[in-house]
Protein backbone atom coordinates (compact mmCIF):
# COMPACT_ATOMS: atom_id res chain seq x y z
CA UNK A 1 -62.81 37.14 77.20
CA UNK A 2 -60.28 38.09 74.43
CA UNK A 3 -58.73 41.92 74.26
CA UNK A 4 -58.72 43.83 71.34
CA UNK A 5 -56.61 46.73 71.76
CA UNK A 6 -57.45 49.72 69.61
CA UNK A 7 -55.40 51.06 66.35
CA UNK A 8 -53.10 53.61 68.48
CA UNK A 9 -52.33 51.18 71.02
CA UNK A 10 -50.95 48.99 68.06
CA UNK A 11 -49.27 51.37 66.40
CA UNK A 12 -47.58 52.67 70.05
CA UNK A 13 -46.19 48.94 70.47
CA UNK A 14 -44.73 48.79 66.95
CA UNK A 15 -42.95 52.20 67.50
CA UNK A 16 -42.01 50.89 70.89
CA UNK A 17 -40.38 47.51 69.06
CA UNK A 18 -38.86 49.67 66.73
CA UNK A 19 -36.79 51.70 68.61
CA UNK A 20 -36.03 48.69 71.11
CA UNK A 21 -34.46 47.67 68.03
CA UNK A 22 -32.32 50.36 66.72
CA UNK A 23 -31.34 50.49 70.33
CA UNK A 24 -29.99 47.48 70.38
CA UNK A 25 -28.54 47.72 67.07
CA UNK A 26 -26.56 50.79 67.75
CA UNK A 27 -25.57 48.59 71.54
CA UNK A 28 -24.02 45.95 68.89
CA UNK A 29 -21.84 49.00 67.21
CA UNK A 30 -23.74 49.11 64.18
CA UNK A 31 -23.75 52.66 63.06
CA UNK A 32 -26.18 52.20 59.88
CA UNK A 33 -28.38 49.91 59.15
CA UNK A 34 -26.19 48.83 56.15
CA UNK A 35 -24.23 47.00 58.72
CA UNK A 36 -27.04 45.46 60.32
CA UNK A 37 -28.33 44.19 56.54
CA UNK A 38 -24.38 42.76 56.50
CA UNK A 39 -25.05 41.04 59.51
CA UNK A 40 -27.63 39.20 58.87
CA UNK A 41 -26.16 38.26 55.04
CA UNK A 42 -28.96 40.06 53.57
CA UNK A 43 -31.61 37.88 55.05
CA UNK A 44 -33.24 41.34 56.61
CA UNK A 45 -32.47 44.17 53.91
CA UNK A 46 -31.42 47.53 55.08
CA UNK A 47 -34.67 48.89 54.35
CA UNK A 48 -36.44 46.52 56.80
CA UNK A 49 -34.67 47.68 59.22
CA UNK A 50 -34.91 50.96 58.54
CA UNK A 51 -38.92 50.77 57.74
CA UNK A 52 -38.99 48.87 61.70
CA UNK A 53 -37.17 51.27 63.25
CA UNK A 54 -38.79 54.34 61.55
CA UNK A 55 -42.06 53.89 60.09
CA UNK A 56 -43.78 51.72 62.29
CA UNK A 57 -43.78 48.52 60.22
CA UNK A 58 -45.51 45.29 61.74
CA UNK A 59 -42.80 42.92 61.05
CA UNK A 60 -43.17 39.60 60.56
CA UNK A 61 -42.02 36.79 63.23
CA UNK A 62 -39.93 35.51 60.88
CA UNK A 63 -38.34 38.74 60.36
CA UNK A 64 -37.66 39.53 64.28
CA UNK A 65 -36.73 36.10 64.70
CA UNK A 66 -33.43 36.66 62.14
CA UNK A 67 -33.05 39.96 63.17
CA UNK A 68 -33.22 38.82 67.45
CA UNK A 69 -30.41 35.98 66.69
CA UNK A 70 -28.31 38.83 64.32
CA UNK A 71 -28.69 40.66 67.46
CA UNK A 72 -27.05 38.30 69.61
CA UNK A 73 -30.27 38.80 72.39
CA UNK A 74 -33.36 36.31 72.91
CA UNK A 75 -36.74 37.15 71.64
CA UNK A 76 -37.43 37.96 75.51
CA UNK A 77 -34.42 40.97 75.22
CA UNK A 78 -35.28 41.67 72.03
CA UNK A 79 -39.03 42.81 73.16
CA UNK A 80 -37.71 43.67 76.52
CA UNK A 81 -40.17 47.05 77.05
CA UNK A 82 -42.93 46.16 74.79
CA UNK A 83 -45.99 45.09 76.14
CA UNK A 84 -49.79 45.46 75.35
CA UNK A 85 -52.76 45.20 77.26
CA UNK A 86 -52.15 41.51 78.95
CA UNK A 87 -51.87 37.98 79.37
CA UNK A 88 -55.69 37.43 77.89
CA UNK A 89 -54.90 38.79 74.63
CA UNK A 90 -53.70 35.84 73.01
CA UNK A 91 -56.40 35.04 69.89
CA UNK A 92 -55.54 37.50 66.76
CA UNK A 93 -58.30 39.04 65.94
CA UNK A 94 -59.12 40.20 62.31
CA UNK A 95 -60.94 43.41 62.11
CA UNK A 96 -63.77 43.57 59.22
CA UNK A 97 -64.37 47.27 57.60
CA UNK A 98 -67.67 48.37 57.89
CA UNK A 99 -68.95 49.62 54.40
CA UNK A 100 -70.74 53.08 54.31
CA UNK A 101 -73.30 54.38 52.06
C-alpha cells in the first residue's frame, strides 16, 4: 500500500531541505548565496538557492545533485534530517483537481 502524505507534510520537508541547505552552505563559509552560485560556476543561480532555502521550492534532483557535490557532502548528508512518512512511500503519486460547479 503506497503513502500519500498530505500538502503540509510536503511543504514541511521542503522547508526542512531548505534550511539543511543553507546550513550547510553557511558550514562551507559561504556568506551569500552569490558565493554559492560561484561555486557551482553558475550551474545553480543565486536565486535557486535562495528560492530553496527561503520559499519552499521543490527542487529538482538534478538541481540537489549539483548543489550536494558543490557542497562537498553526499546526497545522504545533504538530506541528513529530512524524512517523510516511510520506507513504503516510494511510487510518486500525481494528484488530479477535482472540478467544482
Amino acid at each position: 500500500m503506497d503513502t500519500i502524505i498530505d500538502i503540509s507534510t510536503y511543504w514541511m520537508l521542503l522547508v526542512t531541505l531548505g534550511t539543511r541547505i543553507q546550513e550547510l552552505r553557511l558550514k562551507r563559509g559561504w556568506k551569500t548565496r552569490k558565493d554559492a552560485d560561484r561555486a557551482t560556476d553558475g550551474n545553480v543561480p543565486e536565486d535557486t538557492w535562495k528560492n530553496i532555502e527561503t520559499k519552499g521550492t521543490d527542487p529538482r534532483l538534478s538541481t540537489l545533485q549539483k548543489m550536494q557535490e558543490a557542497l562537498g557532502v553526499s546526497i545522504h548528508e545533504l538530506l541528513d534530517g529530512v524524512s517523510g512518512p516511510g520506507p513504503t512511500d516510494t511510487k510518486p503519486r500525481r494528484r488530479r483537481a477535482k472540478l467544482t460547479d
